[in-house]
N, C-alpha and C. Protein backbone atom coordinates (compact mmCIF):
# COMPACT_ATOMS: atom_id res chain seq x y z
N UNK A 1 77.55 78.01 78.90
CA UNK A 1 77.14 77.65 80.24
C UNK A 1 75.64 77.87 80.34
N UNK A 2 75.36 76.99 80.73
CA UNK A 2 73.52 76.67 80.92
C UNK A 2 72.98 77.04 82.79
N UNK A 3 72.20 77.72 83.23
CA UNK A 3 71.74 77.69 84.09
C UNK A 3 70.55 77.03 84.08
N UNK A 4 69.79 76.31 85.24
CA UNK A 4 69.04 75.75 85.81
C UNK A 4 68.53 76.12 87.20
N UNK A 5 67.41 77.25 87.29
CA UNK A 5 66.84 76.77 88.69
C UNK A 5 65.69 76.43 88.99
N UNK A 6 66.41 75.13 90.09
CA UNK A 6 65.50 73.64 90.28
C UNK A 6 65.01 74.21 92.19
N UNK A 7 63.59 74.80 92.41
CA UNK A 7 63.14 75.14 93.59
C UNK A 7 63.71 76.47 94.08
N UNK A 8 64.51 76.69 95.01
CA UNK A 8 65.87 77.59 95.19
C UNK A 8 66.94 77.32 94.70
N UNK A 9 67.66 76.30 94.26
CA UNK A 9 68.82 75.88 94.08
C UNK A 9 69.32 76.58 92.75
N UNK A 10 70.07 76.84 92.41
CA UNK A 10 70.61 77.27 90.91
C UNK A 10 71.76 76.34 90.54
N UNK A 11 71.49 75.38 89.84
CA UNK A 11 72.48 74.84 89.01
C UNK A 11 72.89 75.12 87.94
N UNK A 12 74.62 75.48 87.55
CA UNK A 12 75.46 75.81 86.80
C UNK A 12 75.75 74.83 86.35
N UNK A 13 75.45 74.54 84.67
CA UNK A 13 76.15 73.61 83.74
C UNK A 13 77.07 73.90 83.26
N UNK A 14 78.83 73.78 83.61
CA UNK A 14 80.00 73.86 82.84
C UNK A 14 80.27 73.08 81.33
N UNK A 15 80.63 73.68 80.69
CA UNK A 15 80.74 72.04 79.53
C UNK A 15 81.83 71.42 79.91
N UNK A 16 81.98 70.15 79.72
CA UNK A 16 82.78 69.15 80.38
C UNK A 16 84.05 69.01 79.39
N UNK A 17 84.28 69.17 78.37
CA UNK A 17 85.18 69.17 77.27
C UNK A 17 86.28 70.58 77.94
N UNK A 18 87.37 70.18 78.42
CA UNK A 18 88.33 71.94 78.30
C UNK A 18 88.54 72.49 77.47
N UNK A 19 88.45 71.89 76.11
CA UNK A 19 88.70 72.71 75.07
C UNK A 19 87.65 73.25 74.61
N UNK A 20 86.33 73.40 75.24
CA UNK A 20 84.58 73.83 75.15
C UNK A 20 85.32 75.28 76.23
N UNK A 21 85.84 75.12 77.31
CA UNK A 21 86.28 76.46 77.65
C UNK A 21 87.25 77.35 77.25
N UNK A 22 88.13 76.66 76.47
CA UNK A 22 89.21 77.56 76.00
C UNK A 22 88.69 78.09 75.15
N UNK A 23 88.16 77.13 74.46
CA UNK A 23 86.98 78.02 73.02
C UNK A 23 86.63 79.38 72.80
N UNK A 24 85.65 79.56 74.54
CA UNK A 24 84.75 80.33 74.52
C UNK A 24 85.42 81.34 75.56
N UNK A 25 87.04 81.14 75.79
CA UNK A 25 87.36 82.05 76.26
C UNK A 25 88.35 82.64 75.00
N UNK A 26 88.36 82.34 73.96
CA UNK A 26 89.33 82.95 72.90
C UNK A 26 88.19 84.67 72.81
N UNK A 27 87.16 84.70 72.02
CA UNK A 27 86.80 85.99 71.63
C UNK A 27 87.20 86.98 72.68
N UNK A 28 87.14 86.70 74.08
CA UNK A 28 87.54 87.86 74.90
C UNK A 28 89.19 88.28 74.43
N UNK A 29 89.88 87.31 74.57
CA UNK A 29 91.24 87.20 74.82
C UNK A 29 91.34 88.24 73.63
N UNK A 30 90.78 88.32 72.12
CA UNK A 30 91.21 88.72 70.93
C UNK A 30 90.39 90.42 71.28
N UNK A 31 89.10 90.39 71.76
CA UNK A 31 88.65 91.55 71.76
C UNK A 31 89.63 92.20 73.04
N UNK A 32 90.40 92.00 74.16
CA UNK A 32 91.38 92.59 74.52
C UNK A 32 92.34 93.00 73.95
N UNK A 33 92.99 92.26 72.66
CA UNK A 33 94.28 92.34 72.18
C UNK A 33 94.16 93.66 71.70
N UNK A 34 92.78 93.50 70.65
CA UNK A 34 92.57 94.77 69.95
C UNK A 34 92.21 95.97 71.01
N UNK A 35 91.96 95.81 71.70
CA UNK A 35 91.72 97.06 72.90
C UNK A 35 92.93 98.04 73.52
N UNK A 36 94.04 96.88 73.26
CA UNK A 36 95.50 96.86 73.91
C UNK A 36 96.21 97.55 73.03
N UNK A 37 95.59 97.31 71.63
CA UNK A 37 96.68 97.48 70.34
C UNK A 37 95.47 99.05 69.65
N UNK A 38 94.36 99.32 70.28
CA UNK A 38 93.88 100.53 69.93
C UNK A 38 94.15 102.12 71.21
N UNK A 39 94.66 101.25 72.73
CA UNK A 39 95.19 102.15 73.60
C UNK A 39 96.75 102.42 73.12
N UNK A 40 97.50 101.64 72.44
CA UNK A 40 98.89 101.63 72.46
C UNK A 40 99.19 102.97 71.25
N UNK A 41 98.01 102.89 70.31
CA UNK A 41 97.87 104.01 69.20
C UNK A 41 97.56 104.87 69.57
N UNK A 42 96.38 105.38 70.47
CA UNK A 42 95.67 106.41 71.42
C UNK A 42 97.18 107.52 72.23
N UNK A 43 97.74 105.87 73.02
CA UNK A 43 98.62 106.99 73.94
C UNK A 43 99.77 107.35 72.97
N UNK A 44 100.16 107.32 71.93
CA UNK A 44 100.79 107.67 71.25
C UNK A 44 100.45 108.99 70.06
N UNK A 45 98.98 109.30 70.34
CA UNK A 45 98.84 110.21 69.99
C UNK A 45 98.59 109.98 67.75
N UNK A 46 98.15 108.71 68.11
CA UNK A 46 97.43 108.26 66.72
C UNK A 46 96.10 108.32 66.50
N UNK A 47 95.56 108.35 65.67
CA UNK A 47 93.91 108.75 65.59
C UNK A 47 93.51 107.44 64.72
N UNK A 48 93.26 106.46 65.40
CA UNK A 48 92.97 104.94 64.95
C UNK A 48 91.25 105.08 64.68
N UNK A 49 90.86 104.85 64.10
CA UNK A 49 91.36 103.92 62.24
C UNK A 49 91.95 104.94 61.30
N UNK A 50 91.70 106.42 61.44
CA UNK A 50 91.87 107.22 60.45
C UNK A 50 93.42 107.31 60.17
N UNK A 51 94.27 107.05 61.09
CA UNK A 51 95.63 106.84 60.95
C UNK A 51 96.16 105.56 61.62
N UNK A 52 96.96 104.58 60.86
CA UNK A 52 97.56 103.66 61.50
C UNK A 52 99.26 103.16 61.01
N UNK A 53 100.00 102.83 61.64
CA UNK A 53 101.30 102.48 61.03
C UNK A 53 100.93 101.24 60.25
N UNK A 54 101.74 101.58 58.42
CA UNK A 54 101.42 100.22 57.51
C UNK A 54 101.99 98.98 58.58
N UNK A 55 101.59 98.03 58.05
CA UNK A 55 101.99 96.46 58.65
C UNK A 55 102.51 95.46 57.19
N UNK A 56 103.31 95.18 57.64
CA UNK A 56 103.88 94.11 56.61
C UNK A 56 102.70 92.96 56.14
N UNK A 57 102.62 92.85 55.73
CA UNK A 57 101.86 91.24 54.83
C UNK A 57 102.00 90.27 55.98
N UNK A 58 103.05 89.80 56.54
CA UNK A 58 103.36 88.49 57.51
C UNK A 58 102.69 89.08 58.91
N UNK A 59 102.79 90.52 59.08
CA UNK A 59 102.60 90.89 60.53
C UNK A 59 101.03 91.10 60.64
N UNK A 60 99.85 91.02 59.67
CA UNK A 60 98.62 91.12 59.45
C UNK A 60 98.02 90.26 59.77
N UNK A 61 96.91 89.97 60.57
CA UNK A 61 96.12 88.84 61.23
C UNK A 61 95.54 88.63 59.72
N UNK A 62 94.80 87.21 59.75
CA UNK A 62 95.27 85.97 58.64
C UNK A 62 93.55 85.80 59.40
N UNK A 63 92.32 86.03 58.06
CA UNK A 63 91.29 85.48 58.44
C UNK A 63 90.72 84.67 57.13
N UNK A 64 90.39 83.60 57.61
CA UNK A 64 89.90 82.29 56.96
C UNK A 64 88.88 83.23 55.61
N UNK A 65 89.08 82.39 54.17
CA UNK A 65 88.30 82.92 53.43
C UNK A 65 86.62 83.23 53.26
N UNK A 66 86.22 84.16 52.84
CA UNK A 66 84.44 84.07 53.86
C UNK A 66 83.80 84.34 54.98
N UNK A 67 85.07 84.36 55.78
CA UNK A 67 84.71 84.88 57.12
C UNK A 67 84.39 86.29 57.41
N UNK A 68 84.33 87.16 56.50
CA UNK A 68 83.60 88.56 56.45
C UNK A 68 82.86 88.23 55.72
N UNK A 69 81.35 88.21 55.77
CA UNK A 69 80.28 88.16 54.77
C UNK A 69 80.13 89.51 54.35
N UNK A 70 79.52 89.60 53.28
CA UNK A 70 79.34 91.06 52.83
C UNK A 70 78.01 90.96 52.43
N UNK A 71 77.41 92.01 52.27
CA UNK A 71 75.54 92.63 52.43
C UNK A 71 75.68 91.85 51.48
N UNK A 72 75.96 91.42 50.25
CA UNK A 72 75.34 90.97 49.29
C UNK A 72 75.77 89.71 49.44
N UNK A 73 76.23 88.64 50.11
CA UNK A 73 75.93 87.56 50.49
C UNK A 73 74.38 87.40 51.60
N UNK A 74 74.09 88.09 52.38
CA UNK A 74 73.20 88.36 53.15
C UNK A 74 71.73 88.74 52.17
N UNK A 75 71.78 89.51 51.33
CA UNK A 75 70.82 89.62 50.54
C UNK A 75 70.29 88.36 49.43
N UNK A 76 71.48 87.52 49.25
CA UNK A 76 71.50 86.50 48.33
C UNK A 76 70.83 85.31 49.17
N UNK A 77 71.23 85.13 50.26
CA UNK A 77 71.58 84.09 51.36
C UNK A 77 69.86 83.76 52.00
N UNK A 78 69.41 85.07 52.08
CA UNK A 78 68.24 84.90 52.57
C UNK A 78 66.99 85.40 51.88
N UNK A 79 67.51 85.49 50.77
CA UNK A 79 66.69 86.14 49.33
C UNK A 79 65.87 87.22 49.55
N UNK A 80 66.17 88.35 50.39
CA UNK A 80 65.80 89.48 50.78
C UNK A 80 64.88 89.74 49.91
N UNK A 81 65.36 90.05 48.56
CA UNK A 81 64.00 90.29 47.40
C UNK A 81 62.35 89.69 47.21
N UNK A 82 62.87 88.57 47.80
CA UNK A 82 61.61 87.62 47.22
C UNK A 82 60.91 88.26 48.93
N UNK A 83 61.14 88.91 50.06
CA UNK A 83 60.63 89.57 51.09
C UNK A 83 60.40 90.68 51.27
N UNK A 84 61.22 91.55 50.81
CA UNK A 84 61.36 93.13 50.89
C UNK A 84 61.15 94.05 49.75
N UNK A 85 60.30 94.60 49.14
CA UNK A 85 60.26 94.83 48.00
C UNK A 85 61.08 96.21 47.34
N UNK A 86 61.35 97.48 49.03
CA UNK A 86 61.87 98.66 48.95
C UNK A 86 63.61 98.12 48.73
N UNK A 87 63.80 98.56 48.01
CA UNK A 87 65.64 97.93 47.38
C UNK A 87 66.37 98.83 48.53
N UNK A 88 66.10 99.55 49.11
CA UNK A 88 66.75 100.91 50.17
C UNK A 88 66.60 99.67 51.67
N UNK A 89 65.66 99.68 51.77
CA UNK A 89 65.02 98.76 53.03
C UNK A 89 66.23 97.39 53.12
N UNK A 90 65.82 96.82 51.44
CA UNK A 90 66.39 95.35 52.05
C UNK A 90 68.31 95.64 51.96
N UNK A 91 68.72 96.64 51.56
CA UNK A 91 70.24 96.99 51.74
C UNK A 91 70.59 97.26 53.10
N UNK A 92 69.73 98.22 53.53
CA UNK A 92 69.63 98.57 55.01
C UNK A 92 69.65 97.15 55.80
N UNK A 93 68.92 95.95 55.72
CA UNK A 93 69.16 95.35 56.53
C UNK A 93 70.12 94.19 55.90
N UNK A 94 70.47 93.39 54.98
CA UNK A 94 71.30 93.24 54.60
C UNK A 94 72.75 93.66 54.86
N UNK A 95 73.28 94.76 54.87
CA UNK A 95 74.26 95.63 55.84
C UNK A 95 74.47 95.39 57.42
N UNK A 96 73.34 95.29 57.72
CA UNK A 96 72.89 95.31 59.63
C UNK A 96 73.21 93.87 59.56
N UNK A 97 73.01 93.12 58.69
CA UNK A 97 73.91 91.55 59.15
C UNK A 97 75.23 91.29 59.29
């Protein structure tokens, strides 16, 4: 969503596509789930992440291959070396990606 203000007026750009809003209402929906599914461990008196009940293989959320980058794609990706010369430095930020 784009704002615009034209004099006093504030115009709100919706995107016109509904599936441009369902979109961009999924990350909430998922960062709730996990909120839901880290209180449900809490009131039960689990100490999440350090303890969690195993999960079957089928019952495990399913993320597309690549979709966790790891520092050393980030170091590769943006050739940290050929910029950073302290090897401590460019891990440090490499990581922070």
């Amino acid at each position: 969503m784009r704002r615009l203000a034209l004099g006093m007026a504030l115009i709100v750009l919706v995107p016109k596509n509904s599936w441009e809003i369902d979109y961009k209402a999924l990350p909430k929906q998922i960062e709730s789930q996990f909120r839901q599914s880290e209180q449900l461990l809490a009131d039960n008196n689990i100490n999440s992440p350090n303890e969690q009940p195993k999960l079957l293989k089928d019952e495990r959320i399913w993320l597309p291959n690549d979709y966790i980058r790891t520092a050393n794609y980030f170091r590769e990706e943006y050739e940290l070396h050929a910029l950073i010369d302290d090897v401590k430095v460019r891990s440090n930020i490499a990581y922070s990606l």
